[in-house]
C-alpha atoms as a PDB file:
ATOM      1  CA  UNK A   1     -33.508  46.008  24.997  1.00  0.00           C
ATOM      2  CA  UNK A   2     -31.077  48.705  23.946  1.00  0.00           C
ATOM      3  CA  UNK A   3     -32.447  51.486  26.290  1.00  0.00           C
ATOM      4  CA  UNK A   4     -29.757  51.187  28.455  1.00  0.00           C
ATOM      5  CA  UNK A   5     -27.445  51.653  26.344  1.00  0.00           C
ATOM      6  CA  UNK A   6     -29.290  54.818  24.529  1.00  0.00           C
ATOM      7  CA  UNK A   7     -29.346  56.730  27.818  1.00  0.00           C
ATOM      8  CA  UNK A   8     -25.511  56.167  28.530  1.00  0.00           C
ATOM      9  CA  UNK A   9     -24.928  57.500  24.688  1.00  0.00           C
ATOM     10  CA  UNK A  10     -27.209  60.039  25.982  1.00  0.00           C
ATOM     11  CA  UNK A  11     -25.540  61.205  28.392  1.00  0.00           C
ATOM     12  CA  UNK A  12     -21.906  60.932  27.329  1.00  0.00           C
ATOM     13  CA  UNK A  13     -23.210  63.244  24.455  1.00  0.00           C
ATOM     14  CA  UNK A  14     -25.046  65.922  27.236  1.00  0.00           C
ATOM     15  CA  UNK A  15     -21.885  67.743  28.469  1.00  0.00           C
ATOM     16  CA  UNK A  16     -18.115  68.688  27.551  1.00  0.00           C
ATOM     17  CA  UNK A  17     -17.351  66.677  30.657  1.00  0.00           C
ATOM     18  CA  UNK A  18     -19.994  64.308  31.126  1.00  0.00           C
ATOM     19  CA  UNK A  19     -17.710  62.089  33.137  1.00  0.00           C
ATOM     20  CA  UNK A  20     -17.809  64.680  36.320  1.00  0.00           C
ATOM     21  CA  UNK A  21     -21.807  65.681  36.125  1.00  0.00           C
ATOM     22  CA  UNK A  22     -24.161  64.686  38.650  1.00  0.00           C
ATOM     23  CA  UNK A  23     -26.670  63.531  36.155  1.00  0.00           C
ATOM     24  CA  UNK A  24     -23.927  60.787  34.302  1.00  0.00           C
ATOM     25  CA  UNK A  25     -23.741  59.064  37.936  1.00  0.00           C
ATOM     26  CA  UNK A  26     -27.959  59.161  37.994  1.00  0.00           C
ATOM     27  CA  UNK A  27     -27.922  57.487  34.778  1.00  0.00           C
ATOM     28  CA  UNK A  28     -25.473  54.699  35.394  1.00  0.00           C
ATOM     29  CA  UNK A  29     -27.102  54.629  38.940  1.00  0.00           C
ATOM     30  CA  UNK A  30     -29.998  54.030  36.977  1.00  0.00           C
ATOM     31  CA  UNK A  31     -29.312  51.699  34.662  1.00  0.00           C
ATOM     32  CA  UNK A  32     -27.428  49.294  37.103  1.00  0.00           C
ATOM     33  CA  UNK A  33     -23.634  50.035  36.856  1.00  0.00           C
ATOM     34  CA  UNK A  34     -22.977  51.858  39.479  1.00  0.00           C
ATOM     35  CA  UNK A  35     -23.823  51.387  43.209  1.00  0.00           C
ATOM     36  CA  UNK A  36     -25.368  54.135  45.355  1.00  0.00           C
ATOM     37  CA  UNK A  37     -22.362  55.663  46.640  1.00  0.00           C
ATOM     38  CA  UNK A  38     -21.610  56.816  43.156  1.00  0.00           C
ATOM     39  CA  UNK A  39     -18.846  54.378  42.250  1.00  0.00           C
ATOM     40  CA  UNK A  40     -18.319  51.373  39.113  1.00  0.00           C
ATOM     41  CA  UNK A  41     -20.157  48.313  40.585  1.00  0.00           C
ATOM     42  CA  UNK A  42     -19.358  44.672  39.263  1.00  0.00           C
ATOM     43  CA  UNK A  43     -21.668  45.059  35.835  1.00  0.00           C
ATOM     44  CA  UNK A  44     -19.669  48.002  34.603  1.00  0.00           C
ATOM     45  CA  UNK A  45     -16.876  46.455  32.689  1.00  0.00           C
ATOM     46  CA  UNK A  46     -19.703  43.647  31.462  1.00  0.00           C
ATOM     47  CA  UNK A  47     -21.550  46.601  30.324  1.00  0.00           C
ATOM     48  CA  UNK A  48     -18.871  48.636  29.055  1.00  0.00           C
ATOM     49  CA  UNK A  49     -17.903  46.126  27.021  1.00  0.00           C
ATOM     50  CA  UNK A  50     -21.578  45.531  25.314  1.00  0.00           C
ATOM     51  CA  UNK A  51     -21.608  49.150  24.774  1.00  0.00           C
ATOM     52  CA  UNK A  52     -18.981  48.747  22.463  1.00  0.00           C
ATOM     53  CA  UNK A  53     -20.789  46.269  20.473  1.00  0.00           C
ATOM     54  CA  UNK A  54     -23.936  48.331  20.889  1.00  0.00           C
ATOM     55  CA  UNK A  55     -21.865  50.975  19.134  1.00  0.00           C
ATOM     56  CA  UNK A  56     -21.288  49.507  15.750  1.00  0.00           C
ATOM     57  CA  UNK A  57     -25.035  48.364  15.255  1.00  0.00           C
ATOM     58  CA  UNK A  58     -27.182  49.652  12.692  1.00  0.00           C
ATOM     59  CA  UNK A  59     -30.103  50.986  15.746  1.00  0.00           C
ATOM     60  CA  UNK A  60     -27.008  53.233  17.150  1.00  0.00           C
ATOM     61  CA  UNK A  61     -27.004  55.558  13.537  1.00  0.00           C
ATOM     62  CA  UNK A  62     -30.745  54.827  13.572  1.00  0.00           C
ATOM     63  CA  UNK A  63     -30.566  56.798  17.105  1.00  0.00           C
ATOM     64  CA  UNK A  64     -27.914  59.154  16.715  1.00  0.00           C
ATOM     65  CA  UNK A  65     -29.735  61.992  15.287  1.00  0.00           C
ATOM     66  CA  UNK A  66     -32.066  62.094  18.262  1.00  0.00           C
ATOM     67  CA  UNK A  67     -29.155  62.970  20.443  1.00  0.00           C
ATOM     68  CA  UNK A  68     -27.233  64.993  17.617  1.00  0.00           C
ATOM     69  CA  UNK A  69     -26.496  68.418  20.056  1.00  0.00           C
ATOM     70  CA  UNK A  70     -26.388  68.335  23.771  1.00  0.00           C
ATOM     71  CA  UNK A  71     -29.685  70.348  24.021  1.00  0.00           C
ATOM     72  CA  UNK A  72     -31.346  66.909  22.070  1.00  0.00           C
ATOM     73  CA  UNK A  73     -29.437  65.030  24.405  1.00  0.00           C
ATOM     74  CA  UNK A  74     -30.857  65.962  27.621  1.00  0.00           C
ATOM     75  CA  UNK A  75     -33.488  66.598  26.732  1.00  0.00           C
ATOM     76  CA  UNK A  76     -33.508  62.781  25.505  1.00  0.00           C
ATOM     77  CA  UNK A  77     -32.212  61.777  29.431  1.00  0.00           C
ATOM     78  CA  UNK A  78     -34.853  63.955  31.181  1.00  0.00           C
ATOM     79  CA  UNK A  79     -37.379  62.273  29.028  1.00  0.00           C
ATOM     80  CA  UNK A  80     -36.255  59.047  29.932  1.00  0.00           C
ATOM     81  CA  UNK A  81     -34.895  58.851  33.514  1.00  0.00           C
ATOM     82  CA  UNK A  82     -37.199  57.807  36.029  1.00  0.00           C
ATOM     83  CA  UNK A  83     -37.533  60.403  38.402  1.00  0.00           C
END
């Protein structure tokens, strides 16, 4: 249920500048919130906001240490993106 939301965490944690990589657009390609130009689609603020929430439940801390340094975080995104 919260997988979606584990790969966005994911990935914001992967990079500096996750915002601007290649691989944050894949992800929210992926996981239905953006369209296939690239670009926010009509689920993004919907989903934006449930991240939010997603972020103050107990499974986020539960998770966090699995994506603790941006090695463990891609690696965590390459394990789990459909390719």
């Amino acid at each position: 249920m919260y997988e979606r939301h584990r790969r966005c965490t994911a990935v914001l944690a992967a990079s500096e500048s996750p915002l601007d990589t290649d691989i944050f657009k894949d992800v929210c390609k992926e996981i239905g919130i953006y369209d296939a130009d690239g670009n926010p689609n009509d689920k993004y603020m919907t989903f934006v906001a449930a991240h939010v929430d997603w972020g103050t439940k107990p499974e986020t801390e539960q998770f966090r240490p699995e994506i603790s340094t941006q090695e463990k975080a891609r690696d965590y995104i390459n394990k789990h993106l459909p390719r």
